[in-house]
N, C-alpha and C. Protein backbone atom coordinates (compact mmCIF):
# COMPACT_ATOMS: atom_id res chain seq x y z
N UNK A 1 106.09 98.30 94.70
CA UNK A 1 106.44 99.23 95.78
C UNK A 1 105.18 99.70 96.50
N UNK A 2 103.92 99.70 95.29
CA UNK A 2 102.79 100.74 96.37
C UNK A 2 102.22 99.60 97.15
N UNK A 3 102.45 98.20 96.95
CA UNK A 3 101.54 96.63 97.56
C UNK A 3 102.66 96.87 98.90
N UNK A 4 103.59 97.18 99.05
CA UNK A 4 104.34 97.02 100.01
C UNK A 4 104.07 98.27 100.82
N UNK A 5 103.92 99.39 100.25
CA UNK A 5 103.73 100.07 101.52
C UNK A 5 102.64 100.44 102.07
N UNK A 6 101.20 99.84 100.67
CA UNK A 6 100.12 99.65 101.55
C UNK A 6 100.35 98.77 102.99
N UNK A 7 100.81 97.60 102.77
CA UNK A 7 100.78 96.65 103.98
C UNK A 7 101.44 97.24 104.78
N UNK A 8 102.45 97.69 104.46
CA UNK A 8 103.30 98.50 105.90
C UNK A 8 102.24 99.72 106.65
N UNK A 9 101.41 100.62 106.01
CA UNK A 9 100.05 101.14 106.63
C UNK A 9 99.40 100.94 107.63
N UNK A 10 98.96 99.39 106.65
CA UNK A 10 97.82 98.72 106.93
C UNK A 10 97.89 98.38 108.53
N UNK A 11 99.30 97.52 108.96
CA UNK A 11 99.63 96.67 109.44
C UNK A 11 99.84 97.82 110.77
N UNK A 12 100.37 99.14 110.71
CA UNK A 12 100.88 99.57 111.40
C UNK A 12 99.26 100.56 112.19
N UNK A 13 98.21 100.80 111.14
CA UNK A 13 97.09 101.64 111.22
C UNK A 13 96.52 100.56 112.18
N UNK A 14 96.18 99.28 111.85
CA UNK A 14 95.80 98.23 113.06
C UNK A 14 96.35 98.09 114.39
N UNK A 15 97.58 97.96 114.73
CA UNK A 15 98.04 98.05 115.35
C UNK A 15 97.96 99.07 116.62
N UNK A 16 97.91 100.80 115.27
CA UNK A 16 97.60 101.79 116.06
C UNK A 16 96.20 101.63 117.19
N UNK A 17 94.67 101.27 116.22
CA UNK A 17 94.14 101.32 116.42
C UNK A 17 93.82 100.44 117.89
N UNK A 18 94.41 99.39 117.75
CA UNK A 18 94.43 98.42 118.76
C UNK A 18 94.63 99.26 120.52
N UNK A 19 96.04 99.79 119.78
CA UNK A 19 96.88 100.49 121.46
C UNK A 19 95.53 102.01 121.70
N UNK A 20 95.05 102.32 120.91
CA UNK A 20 94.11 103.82 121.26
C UNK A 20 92.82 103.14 121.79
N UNK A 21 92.54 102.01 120.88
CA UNK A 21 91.21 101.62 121.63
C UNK A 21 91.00 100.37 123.10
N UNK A 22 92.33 99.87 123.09
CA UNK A 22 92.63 98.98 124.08
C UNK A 22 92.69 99.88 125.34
N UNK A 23 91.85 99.34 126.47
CA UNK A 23 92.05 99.92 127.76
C UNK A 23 93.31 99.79 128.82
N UNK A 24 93.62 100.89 129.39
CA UNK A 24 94.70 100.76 130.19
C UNK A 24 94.70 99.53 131.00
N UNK A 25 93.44 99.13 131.52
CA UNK A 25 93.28 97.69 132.12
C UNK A 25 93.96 96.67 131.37
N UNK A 26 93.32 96.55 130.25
CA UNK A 26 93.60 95.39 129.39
C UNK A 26 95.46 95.38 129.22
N UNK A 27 95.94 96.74 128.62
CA UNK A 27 97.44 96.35 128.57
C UNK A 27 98.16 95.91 129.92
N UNK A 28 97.34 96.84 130.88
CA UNK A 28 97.69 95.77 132.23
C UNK A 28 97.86 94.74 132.30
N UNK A 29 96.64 94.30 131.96
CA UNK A 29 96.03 92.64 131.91
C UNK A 29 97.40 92.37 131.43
N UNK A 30 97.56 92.15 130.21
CA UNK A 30 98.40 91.89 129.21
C UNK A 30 99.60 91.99 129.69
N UNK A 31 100.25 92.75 130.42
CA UNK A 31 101.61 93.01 130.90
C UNK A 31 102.12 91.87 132.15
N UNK A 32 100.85 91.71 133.16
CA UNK A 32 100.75 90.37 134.05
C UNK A 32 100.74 89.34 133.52
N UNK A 33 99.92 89.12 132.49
CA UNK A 33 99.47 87.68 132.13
C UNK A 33 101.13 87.12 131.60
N UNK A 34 101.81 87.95 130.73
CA UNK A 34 102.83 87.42 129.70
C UNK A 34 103.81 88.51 130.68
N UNK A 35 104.77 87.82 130.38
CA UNK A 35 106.33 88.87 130.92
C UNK A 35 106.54 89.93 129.84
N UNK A 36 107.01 90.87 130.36
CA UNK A 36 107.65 91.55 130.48
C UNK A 36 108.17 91.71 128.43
N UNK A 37 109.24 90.72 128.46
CA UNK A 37 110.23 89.99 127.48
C UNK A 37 109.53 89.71 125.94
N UNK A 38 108.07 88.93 126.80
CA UNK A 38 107.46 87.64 125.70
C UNK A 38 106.61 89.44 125.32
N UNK A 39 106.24 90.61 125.79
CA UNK A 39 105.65 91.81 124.84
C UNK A 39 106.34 92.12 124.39
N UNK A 40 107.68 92.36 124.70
CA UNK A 40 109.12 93.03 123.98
C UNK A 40 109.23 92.39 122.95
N UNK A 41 109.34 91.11 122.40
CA UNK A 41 109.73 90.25 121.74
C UNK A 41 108.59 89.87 120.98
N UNK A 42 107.39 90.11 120.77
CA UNK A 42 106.40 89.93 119.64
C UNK A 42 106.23 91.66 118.78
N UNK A 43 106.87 92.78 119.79
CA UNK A 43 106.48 94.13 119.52
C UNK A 43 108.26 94.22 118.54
N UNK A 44 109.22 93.33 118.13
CA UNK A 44 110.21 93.42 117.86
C UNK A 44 109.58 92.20 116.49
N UNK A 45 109.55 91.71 116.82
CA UNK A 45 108.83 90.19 115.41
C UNK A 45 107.63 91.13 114.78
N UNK A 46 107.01 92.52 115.08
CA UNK A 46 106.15 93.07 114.48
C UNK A 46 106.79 94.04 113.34
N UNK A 47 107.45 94.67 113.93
CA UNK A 47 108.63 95.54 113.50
C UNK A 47 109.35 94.82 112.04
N UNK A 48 109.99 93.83 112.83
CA UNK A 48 110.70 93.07 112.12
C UNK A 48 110.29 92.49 110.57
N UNK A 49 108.06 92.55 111.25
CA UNK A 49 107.94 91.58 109.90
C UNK A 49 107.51 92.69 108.89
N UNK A 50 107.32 94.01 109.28
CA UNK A 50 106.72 95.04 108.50
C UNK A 50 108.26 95.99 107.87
N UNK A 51 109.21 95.82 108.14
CA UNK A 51 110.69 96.80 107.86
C UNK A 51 111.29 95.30 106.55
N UNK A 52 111.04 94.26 106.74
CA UNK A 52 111.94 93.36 106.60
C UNK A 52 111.19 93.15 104.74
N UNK A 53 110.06 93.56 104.83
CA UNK A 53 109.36 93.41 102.83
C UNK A 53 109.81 94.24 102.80
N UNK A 54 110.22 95.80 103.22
CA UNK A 54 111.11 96.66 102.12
C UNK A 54 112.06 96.49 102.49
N UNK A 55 113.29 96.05 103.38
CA UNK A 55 114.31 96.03 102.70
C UNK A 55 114.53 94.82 101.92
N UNK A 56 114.12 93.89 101.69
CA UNK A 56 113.87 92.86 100.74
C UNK A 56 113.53 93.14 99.02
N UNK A 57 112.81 94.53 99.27
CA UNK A 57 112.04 95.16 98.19
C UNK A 57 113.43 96.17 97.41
N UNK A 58 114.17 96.86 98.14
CA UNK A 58 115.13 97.68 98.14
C UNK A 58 116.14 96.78 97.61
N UNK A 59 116.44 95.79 98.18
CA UNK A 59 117.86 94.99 97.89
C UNK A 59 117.27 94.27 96.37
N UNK A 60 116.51 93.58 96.08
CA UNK A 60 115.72 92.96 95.12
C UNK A 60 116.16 93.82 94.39
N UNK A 61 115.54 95.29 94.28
CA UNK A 61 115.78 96.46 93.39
C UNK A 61 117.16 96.58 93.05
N UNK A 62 118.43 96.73 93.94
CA UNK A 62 119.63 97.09 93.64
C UNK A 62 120.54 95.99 92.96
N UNK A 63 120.17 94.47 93.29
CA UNK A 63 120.81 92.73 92.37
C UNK A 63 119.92 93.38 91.28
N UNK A 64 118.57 94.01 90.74
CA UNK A 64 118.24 93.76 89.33
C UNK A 64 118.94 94.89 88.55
N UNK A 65 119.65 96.04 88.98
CA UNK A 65 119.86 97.11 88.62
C UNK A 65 121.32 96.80 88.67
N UNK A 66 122.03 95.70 89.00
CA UNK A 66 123.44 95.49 89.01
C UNK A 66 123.38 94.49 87.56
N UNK A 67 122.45 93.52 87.44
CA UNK A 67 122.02 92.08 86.76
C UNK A 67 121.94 93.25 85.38
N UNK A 68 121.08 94.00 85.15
CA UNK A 68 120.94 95.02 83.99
C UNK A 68 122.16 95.21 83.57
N UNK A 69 122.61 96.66 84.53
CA UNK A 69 123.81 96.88 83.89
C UNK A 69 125.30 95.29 83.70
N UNK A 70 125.61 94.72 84.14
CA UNK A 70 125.82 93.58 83.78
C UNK A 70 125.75 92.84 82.52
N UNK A 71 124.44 92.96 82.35
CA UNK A 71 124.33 92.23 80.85
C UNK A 71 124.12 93.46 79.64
N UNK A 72 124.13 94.37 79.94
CA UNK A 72 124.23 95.66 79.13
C UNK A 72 126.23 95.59 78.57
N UNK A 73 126.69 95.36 79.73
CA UNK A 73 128.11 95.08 79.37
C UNK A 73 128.56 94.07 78.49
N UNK A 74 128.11 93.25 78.81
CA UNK A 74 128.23 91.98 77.77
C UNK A 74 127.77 91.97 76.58
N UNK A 75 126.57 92.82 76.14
CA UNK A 75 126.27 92.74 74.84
C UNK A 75 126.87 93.80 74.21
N UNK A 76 127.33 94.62 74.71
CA UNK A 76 128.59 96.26 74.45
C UNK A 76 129.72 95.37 73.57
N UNK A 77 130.33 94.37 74.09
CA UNK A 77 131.48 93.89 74.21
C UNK A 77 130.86 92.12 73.21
């Protein structure tokens, strides 16, 4: 859990740092060069790739905590 939400930090503290130290020019730049869509759509695949290890992490957690009790039943019986 703490490897996962270091990276979720990490990933998001870079990021920050990027948009505070990047010049209004440059996201300009950046907004001409690429549409509109193609920033929408890497700022959604960013999201996506930093939300998507915990709920992976969460669900993982709740199949081993079903798999437990499960075989806790079976050896009851």
């Amino acid at each position: 859990m703490l490897e996962i939400l270091f990276i979720f930090i990490t990933v998001w503290f870079l990021v920050g740092c990027y948009v505070v130290t990047a010049r209004y020019q440059l996201i300009q730049k950046v907004f001409i060069t690429y549409s509109y869509s193609t920033v929408k759509l890497f700022i959604i695949v960013l999201c996506f790739m930093t939300i998507w290890p915990l709920v992976m992490y969460f669900s993982d957690d709740v199949i081993l905590t079903k798999i437990k009790i499960r075989h806790n039943n079976n050896v009851k019986s």
